[in-house]
PDB file of N, CA and C in Angstrom:
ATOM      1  N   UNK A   1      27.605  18.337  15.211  1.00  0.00           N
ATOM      2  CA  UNK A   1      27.253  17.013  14.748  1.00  0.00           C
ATOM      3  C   UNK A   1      27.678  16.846  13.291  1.00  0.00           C
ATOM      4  N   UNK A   2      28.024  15.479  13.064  1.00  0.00           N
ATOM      5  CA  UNK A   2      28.078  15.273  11.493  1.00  0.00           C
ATOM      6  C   UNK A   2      27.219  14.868  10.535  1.00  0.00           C
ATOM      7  N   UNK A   3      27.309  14.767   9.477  1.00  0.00           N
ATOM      8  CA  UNK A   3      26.541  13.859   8.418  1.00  0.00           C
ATOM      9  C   UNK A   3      26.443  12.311   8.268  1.00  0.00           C
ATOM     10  N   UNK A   4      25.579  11.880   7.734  1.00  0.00           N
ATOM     11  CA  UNK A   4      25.604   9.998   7.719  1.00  0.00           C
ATOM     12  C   UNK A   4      24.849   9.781   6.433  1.00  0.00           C
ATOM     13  N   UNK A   5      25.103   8.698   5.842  1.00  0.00           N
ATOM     14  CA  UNK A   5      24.320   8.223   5.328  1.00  0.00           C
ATOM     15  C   UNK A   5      24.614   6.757   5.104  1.00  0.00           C
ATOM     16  N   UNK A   6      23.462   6.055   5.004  1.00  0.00           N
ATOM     17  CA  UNK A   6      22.914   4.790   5.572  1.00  0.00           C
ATOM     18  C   UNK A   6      22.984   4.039   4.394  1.00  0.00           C
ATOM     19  N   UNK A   7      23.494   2.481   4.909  1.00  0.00           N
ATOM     20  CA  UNK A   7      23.599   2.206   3.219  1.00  0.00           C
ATOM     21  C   UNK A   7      23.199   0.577   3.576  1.00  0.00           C
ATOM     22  N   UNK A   8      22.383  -0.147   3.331  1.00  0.00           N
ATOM     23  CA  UNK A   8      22.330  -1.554   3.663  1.00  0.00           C
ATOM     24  C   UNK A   8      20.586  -1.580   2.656  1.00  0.00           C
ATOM     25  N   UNK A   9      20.897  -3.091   2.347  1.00  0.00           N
ATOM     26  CA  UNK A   9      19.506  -3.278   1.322  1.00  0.00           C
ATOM     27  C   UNK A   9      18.129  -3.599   1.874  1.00  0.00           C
ATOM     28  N   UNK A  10      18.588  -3.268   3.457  1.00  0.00           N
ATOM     29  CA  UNK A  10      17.193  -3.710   4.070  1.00  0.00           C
ATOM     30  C   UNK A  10      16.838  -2.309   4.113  1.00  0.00           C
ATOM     31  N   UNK A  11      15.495  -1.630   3.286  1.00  0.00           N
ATOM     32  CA  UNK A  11      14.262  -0.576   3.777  1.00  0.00           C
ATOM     33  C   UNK A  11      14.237  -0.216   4.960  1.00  0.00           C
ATOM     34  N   UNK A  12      13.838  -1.225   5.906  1.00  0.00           N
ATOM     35  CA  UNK A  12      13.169  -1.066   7.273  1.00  0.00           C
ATOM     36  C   UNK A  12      14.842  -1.330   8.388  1.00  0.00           C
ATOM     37  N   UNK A  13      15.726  -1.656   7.976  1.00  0.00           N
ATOM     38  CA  UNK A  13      16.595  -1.415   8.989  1.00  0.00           C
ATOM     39  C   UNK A  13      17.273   0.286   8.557  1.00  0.00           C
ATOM     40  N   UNK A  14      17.368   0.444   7.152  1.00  0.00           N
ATOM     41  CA  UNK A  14      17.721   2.113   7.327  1.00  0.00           C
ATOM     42  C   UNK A  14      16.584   3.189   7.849  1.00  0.00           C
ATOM     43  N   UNK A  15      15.246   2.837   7.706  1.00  0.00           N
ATOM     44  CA  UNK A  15      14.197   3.602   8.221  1.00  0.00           C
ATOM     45  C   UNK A  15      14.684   3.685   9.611  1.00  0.00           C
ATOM     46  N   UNK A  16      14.543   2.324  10.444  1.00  0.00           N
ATOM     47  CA  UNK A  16      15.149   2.654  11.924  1.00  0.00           C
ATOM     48  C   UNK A  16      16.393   2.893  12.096  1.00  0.00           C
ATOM     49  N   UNK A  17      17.344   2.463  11.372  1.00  0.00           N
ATOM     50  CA  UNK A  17      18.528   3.559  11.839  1.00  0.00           C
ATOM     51  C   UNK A  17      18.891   4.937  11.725  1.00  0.00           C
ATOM     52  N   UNK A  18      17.666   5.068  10.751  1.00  0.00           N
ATOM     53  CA  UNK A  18      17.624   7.129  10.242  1.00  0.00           C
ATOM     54  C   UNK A  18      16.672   7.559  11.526  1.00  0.00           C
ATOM     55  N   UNK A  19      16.212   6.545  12.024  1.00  0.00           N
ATOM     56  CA  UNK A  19      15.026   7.448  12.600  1.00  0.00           C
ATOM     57  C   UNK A  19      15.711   7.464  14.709  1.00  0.00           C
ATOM     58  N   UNK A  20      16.475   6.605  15.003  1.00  0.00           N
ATOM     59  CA  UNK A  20      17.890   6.726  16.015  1.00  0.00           C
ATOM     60  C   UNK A  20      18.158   7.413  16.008  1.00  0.00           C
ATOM     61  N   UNK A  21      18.987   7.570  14.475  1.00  0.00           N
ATOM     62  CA  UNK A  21      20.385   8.515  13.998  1.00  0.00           C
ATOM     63  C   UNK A  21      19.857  10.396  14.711  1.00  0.00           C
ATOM     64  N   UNK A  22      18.236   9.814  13.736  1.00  0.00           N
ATOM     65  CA  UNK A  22      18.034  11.729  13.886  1.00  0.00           C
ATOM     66  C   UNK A  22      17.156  12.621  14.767  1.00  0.00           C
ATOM     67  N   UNK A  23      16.921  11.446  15.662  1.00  0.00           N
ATOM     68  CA  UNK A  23      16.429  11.881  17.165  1.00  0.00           C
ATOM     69  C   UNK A  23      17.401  11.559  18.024  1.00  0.00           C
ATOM     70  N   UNK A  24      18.266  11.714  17.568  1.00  0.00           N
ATOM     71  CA  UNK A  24      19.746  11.976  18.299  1.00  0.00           C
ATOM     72  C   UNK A  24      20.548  13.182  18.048  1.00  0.00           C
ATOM     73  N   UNK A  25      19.969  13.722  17.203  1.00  0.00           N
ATOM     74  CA  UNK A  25      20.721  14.498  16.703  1.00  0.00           C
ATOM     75  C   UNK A  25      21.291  14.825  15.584  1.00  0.00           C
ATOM     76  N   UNK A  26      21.566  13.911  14.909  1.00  0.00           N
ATOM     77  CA  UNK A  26      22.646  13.241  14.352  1.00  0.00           C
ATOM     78  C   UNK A  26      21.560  13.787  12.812  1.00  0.00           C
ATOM     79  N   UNK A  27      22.063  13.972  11.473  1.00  0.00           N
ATOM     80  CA  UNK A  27      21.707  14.762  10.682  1.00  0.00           C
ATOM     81  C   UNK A  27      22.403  13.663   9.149  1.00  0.00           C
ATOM     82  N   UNK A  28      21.134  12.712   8.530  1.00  0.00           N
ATOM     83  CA  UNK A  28      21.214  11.531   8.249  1.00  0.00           C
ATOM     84  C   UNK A  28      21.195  12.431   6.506  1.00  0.00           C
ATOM     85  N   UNK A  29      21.898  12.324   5.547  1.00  0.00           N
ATOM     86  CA  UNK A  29      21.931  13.049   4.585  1.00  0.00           C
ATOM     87  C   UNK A  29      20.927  11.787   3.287  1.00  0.00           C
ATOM     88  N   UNK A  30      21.615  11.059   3.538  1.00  0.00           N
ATOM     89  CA  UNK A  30      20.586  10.318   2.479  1.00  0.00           C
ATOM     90  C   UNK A  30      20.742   8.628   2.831  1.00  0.00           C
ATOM     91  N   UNK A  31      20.100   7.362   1.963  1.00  0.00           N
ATOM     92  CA  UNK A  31      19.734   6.359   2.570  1.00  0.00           C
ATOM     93  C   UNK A  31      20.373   5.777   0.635  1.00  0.00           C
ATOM     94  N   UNK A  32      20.789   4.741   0.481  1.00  0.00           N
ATOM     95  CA  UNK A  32      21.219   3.544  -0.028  1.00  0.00           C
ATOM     96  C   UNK A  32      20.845   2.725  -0.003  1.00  0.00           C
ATOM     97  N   UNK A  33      20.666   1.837  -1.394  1.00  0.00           N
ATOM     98  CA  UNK A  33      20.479  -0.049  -1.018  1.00  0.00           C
ATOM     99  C   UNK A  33      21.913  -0.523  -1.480  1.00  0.00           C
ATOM    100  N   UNK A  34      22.509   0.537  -1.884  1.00  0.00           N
ATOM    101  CA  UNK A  34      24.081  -0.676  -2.623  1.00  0.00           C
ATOM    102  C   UNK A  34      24.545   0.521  -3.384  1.00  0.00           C
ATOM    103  N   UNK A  35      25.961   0.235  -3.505  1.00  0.00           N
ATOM    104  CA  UNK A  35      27.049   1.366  -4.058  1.00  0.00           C
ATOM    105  C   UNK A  35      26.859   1.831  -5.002  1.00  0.00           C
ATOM    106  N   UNK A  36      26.314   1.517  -6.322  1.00  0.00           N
ATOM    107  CA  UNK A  36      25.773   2.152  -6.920  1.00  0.00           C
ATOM    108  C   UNK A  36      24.803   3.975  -6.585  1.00  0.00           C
ATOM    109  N   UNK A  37      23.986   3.431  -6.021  1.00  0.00           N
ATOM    110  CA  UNK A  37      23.121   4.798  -5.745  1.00  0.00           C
ATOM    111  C   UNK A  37      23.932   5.274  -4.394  1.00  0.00           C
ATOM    112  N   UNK A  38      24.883   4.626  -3.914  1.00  0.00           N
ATOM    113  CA  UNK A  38      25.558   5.748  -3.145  1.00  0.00           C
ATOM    114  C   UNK A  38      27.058   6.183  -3.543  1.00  0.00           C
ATOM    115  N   UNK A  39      27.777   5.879  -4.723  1.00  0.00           N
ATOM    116  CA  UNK A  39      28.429   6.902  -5.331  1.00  0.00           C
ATOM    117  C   UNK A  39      27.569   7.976  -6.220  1.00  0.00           C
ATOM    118  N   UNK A  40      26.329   7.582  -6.825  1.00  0.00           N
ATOM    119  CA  UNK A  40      25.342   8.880  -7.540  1.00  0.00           C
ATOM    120  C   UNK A  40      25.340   9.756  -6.129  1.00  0.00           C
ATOM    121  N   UNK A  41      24.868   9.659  -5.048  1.00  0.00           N
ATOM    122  CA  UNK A  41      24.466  10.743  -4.607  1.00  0.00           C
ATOM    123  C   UNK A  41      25.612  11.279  -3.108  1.00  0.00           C
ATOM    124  N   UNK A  42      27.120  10.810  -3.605  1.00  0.00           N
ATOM    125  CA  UNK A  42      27.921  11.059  -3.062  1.00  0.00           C
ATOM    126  C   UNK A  42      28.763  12.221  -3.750  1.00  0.00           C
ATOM    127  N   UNK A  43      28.172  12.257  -4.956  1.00  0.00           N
ATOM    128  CA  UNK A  43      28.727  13.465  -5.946  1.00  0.00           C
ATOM    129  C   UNK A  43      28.498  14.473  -5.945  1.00  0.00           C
ATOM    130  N   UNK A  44      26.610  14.184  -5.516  1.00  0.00           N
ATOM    131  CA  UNK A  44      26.425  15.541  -4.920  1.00  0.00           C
ATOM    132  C   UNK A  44      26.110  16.502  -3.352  1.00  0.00           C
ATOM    133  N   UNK A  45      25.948  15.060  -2.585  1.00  0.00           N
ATOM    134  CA  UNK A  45      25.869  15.040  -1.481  1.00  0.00           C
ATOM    135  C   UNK A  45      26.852  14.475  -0.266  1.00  0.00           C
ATOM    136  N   UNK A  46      28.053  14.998  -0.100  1.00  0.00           N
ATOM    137  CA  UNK A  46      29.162  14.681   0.692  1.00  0.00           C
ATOM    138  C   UNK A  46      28.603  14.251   2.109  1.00  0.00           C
ATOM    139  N   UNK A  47      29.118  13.473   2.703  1.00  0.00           N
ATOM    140  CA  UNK A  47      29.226  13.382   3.832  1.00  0.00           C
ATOM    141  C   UNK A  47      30.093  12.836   5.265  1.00  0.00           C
ATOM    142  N   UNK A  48      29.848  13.129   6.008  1.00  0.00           N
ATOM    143  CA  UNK A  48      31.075  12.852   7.181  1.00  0.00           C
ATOM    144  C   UNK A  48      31.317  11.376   7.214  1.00  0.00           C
ATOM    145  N   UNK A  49      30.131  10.200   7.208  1.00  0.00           N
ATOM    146  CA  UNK A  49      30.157   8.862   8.092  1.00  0.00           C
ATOM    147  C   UNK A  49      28.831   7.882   7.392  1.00  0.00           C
ATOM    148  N   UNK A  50      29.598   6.742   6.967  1.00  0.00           N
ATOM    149  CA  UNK A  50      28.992   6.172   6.140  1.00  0.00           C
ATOM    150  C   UNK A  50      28.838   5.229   7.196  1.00  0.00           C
ATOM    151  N   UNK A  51      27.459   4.804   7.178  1.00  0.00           N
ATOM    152  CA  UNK A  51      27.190   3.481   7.904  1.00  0.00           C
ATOM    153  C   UNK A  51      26.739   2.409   6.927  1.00  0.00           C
ATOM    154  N   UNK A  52      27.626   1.240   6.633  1.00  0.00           N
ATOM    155  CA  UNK A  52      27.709   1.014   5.395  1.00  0.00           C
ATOM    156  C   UNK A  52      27.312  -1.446   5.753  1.00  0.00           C
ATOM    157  N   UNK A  53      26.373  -1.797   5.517  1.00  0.00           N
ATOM    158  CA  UNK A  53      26.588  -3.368   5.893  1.00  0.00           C
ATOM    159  C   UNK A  53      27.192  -4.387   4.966  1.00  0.00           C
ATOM    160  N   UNK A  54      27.843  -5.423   5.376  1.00  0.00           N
ATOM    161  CA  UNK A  54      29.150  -5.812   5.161  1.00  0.00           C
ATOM    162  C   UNK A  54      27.975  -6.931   3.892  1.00  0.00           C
ATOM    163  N   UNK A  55      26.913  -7.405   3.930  1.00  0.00           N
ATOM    164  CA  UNK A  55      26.342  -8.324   3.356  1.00  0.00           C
ATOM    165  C   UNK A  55      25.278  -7.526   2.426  1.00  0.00           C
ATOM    166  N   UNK A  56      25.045  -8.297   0.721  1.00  0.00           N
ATOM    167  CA  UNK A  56      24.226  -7.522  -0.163  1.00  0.00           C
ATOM    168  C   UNK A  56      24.550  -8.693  -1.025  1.00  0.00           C
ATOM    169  N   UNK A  57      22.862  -8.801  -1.603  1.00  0.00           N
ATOM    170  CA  UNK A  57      22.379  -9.658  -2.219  1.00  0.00           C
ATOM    171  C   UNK A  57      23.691  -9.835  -3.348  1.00  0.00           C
ATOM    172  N   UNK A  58      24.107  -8.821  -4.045  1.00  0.00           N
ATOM    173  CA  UNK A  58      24.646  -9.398  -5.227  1.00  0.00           C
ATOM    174  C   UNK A  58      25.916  -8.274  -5.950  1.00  0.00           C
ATOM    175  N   UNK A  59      26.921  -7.745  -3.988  1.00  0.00           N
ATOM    176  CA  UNK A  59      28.272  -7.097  -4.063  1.00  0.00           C
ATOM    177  C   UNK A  59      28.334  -7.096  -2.894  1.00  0.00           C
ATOM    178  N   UNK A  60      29.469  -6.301  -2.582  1.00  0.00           N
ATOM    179  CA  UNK A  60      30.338  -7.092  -1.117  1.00  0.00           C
ATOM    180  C   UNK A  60      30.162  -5.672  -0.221  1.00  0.00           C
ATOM    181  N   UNK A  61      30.117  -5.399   0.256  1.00  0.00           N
ATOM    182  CA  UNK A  61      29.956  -4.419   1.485  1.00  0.00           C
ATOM    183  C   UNK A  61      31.598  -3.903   1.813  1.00  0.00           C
ATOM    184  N   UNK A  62      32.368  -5.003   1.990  1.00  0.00           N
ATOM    185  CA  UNK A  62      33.900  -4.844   1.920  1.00  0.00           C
ATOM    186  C   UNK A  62      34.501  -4.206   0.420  1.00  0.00           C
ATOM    187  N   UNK A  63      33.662  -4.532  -0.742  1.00  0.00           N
ATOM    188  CA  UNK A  63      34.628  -3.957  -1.885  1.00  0.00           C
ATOM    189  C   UNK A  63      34.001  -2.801  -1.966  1.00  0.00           C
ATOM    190  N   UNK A  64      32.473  -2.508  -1.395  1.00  0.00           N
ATOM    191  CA  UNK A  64      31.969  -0.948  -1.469  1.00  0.00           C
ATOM    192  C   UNK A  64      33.038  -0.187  -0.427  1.00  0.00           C
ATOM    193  N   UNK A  65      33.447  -0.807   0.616  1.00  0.00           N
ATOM    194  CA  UNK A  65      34.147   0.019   1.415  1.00  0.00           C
ATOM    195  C   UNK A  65      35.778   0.390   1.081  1.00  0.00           C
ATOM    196  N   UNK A  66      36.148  -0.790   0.138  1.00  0.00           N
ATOM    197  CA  UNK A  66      37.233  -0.274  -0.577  1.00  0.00           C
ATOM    198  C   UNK A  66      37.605   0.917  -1.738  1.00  0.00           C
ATOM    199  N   UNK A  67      36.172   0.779  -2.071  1.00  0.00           N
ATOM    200  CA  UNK A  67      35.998   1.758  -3.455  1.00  0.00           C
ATOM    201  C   UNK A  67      35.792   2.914  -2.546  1.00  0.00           C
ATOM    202  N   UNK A  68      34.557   3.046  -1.298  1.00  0.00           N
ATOM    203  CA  UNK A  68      34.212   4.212  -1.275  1.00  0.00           C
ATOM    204  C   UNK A  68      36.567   4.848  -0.169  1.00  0.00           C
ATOM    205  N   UNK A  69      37.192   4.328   0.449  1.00  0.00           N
ATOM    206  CA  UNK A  69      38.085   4.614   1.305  1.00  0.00           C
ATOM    207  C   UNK A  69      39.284   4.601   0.013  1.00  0.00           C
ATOM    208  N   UNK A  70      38.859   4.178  -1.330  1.00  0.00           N
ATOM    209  CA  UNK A  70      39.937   5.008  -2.830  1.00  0.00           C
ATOM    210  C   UNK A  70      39.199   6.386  -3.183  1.00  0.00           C
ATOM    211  N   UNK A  71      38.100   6.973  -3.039  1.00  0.00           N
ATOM    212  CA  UNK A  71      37.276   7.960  -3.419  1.00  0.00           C
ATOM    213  C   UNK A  71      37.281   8.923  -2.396  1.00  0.00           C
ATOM    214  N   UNK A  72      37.059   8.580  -1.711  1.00  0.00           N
ATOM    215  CA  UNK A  72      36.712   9.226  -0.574  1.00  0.00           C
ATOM    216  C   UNK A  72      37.304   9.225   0.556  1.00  0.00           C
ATOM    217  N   UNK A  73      39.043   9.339   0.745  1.00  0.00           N
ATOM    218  CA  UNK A  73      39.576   8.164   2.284  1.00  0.00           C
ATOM    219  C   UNK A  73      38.847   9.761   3.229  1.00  0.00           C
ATOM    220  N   UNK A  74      38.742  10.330   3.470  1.00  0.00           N
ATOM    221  CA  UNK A  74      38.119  11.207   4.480  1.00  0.00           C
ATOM    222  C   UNK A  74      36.690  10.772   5.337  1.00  0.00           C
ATOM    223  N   UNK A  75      36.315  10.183   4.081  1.00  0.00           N
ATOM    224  CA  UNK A  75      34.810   9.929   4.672  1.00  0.00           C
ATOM    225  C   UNK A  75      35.235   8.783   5.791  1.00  0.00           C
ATOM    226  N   UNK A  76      34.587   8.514   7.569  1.00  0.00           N
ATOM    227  CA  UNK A  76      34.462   7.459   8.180  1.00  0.00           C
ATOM    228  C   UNK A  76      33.194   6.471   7.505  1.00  0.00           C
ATOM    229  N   UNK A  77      33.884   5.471   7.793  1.00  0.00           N
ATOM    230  CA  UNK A  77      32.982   3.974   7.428  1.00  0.00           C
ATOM    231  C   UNK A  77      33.197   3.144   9.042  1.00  0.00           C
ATOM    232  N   UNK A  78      31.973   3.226   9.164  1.00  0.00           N
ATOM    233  CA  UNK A  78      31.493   1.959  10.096  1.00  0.00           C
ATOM    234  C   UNK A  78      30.484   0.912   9.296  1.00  0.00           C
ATOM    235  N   UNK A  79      31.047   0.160   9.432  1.00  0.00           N
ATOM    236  CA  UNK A  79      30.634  -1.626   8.935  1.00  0.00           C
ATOM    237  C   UNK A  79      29.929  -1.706   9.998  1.00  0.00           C
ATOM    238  N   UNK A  80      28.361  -2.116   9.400  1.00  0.00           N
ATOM    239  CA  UNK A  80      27.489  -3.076  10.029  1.00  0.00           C
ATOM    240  C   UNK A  80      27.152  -4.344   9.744  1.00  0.00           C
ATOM    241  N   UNK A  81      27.308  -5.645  10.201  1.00  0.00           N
ATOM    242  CA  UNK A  81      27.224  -6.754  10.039  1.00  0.00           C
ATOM    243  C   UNK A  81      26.891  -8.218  10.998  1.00  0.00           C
ATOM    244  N   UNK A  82      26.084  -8.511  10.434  1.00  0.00           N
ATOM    245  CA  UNK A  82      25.252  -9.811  11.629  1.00  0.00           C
ATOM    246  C   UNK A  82      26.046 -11.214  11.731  1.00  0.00           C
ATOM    247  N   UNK A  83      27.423 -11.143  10.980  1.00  0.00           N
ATOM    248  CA  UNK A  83      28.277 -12.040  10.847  1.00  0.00           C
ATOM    249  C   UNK A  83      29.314 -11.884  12.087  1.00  0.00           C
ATOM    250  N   UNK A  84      29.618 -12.396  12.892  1.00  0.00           N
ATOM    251  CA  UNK A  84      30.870 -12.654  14.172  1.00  0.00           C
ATOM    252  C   UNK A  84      32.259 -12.729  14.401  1.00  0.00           C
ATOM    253  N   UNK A  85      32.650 -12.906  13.043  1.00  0.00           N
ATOM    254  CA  UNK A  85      33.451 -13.692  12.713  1.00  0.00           C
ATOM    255  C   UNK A  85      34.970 -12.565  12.751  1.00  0.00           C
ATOM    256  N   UNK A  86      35.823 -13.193  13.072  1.00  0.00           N
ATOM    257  CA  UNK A  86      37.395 -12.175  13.545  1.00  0.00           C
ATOM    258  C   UNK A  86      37.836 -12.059  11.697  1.00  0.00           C
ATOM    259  N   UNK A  87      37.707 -12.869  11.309  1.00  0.00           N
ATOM    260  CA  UNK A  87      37.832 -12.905   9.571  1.00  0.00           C
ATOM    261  C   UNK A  87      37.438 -11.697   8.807  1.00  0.00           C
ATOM    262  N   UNK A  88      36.016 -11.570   9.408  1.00  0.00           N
ATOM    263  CA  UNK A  88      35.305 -10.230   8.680  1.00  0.00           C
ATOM    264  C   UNK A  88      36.034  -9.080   9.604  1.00  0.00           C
ATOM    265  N   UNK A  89      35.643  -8.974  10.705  1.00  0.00           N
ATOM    266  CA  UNK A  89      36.460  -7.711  11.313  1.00  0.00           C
ATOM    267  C   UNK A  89      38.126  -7.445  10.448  1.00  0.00           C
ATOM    268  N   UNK A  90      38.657  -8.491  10.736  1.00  0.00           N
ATOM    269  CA  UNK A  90      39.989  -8.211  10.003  1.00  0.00           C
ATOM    270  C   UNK A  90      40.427  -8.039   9.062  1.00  0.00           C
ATOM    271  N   UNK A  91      39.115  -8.254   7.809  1.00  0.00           N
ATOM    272  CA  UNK A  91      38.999  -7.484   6.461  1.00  0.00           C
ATOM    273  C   UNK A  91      38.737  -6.447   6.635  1.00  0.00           C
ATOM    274  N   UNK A  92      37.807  -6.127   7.089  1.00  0.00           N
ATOM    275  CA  UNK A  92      37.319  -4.675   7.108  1.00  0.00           C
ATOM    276  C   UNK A  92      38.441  -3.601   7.813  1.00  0.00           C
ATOM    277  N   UNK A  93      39.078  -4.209   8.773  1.00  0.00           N
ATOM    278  CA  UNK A  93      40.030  -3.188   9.259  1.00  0.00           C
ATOM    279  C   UNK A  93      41.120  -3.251   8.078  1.00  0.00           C
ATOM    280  N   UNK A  94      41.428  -3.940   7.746  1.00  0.00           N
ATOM    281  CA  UNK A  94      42.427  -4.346   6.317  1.00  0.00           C
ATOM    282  C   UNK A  94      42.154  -3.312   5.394  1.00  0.00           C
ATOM    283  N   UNK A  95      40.853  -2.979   4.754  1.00  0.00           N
ATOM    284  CA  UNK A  95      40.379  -2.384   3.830  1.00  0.00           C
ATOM    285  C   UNK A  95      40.074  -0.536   4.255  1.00  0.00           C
ATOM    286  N   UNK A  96      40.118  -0.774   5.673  1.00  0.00           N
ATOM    287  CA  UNK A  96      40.102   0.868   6.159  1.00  0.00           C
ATOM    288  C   UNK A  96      38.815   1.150   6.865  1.00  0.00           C
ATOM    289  N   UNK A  97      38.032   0.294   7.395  1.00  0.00           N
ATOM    290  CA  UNK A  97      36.695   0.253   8.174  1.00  0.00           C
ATOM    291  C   UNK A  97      37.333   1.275   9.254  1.00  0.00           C
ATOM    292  N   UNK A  98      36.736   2.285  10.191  1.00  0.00           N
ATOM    293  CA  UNK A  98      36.420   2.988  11.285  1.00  0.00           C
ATOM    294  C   UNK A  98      36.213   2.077  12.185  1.00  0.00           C
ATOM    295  N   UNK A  99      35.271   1.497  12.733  1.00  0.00           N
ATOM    296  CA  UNK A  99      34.567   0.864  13.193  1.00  0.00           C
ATOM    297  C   UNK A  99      33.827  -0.852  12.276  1.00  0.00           C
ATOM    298  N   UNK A 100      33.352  -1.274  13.431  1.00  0.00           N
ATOM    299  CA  UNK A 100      32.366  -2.297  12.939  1.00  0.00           C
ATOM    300  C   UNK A 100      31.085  -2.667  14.184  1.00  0.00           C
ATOM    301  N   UNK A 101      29.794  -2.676  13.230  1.00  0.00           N
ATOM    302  CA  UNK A 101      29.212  -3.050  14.487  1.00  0.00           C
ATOM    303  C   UNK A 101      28.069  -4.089  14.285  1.00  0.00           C
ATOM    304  N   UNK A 102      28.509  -4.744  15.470  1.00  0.00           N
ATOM    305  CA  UNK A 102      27.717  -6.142  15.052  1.00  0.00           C
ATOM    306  C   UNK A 102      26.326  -6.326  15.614  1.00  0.00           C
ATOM    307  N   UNK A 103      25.305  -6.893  14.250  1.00  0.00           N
ATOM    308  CA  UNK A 103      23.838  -7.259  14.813  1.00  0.00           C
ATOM    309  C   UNK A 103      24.057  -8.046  15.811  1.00  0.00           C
ATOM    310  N   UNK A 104      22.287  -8.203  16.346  1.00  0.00           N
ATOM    311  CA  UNK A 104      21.578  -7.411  16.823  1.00  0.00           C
ATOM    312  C   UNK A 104      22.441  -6.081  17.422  1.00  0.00           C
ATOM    313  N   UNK A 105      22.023  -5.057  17.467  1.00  0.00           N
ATOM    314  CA  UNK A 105      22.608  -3.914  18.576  1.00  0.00           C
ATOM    315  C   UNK A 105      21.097  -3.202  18.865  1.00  0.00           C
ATOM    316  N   UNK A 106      21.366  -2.697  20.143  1.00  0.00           N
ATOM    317  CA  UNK A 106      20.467  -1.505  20.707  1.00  0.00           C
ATOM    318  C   UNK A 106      20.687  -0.662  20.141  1.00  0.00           C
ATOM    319  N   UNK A 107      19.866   0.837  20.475  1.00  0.00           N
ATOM    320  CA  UNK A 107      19.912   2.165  20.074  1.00  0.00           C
ATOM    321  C   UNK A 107      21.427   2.924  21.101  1.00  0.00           C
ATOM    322  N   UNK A 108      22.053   2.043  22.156  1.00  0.00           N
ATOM    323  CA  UNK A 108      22.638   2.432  22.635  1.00  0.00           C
ATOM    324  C   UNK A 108      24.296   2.041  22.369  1.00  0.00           C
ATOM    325  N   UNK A 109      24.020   0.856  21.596  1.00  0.00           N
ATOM    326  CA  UNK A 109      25.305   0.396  20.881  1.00  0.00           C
ATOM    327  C   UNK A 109      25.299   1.223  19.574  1.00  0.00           C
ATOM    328  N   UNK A 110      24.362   1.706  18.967  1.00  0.00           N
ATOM    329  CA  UNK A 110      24.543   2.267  17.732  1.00  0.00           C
ATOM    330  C   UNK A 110      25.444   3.515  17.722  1.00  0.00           C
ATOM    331  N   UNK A 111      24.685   4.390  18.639  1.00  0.00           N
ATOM    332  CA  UNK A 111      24.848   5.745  19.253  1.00  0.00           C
ATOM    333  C   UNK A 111      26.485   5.699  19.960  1.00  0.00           C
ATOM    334  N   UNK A 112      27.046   4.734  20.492  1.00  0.00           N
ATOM    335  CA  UNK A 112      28.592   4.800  21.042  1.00  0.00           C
ATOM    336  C   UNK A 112      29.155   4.301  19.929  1.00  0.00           C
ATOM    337  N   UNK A 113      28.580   3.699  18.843  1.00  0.00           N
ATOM    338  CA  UNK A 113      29.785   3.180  17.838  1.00  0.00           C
ATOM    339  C   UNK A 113      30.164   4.277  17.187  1.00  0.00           C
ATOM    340  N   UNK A 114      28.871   5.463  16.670  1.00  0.00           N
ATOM    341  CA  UNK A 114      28.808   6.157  15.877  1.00  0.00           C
ATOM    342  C   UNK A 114      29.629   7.496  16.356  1.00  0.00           C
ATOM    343  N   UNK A 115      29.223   7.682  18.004  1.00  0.00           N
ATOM    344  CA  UNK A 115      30.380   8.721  19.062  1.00  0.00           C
ATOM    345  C   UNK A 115      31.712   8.396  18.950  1.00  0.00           C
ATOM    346  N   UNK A 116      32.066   7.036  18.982  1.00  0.00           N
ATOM    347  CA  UNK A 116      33.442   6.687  18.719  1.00  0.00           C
ATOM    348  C   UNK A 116      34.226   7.332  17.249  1.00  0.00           C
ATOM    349  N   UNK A 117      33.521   7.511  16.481  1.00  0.00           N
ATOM    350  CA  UNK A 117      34.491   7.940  15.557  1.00  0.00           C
ATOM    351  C   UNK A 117      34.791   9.204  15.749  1.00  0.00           C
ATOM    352  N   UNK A 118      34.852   9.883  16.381  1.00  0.00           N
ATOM    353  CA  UNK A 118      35.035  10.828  17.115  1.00  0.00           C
ATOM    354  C   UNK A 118      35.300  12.082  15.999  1.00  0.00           C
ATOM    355  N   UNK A 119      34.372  12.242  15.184  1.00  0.00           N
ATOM    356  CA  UNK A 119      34.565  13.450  14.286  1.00  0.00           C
ATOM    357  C   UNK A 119      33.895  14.529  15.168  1.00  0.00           C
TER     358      UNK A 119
END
């Protein structure tokens, strides 16, 4: 299994996606509200697969994913986002997204987005 860490400004959606992630298996290294505190603890804490959401009060989810895929292109990024739109997908693949996965999802859409990246 790989590493993750969770990055979106909602509390209670990384609580439940850490708490999926790691009764799955899956081995959640640390939790984020915004790029800031996840380049601090990317310095010292590497990891495989950033689950990273495309919307934040006040920076872009897309320019965190640009900064973190200039820093880091190894690390996978899956984009989470409650937006639909072929616009956003096609930035994010533009910018080097893995994946994208769109709200609402089950525990069972999470779990195949996150298998798909196939590390």
């Amino acid at each position: 299994m790989f590493t993750l860490a969770l990055v979106d400004d909602s509390r209670i959606l990384r609580s439940a996606l850490r708490s999926v992630l790691e009764s799955s298996g899956y081995e959640v290294k640390f939790e984020a509200d915004g790029s800031k505190e996840l380049f601090e603890r990317l310095q010292t804490c590497p990891v495989d697969v950033i689950l990273l959401d495309v919307f934040f009060p006040n920076e872009s989810g897309l320019d965190i994913l640009s900064q973190v895929k200039a820093r880091y292109p190894k690390i996978k990024v899956l984009m989470v986002t409650g937006l639909q739109q072929n616009s956003v997908l096609e930035e994010a693949q533009k910018r080097g997204a893995d994946g994208v996965l769109y709200k609402p999802f089950d525990t069972d859409d999470l779990l195949s987005a996150v298998q798909r990246l196939g590390i």
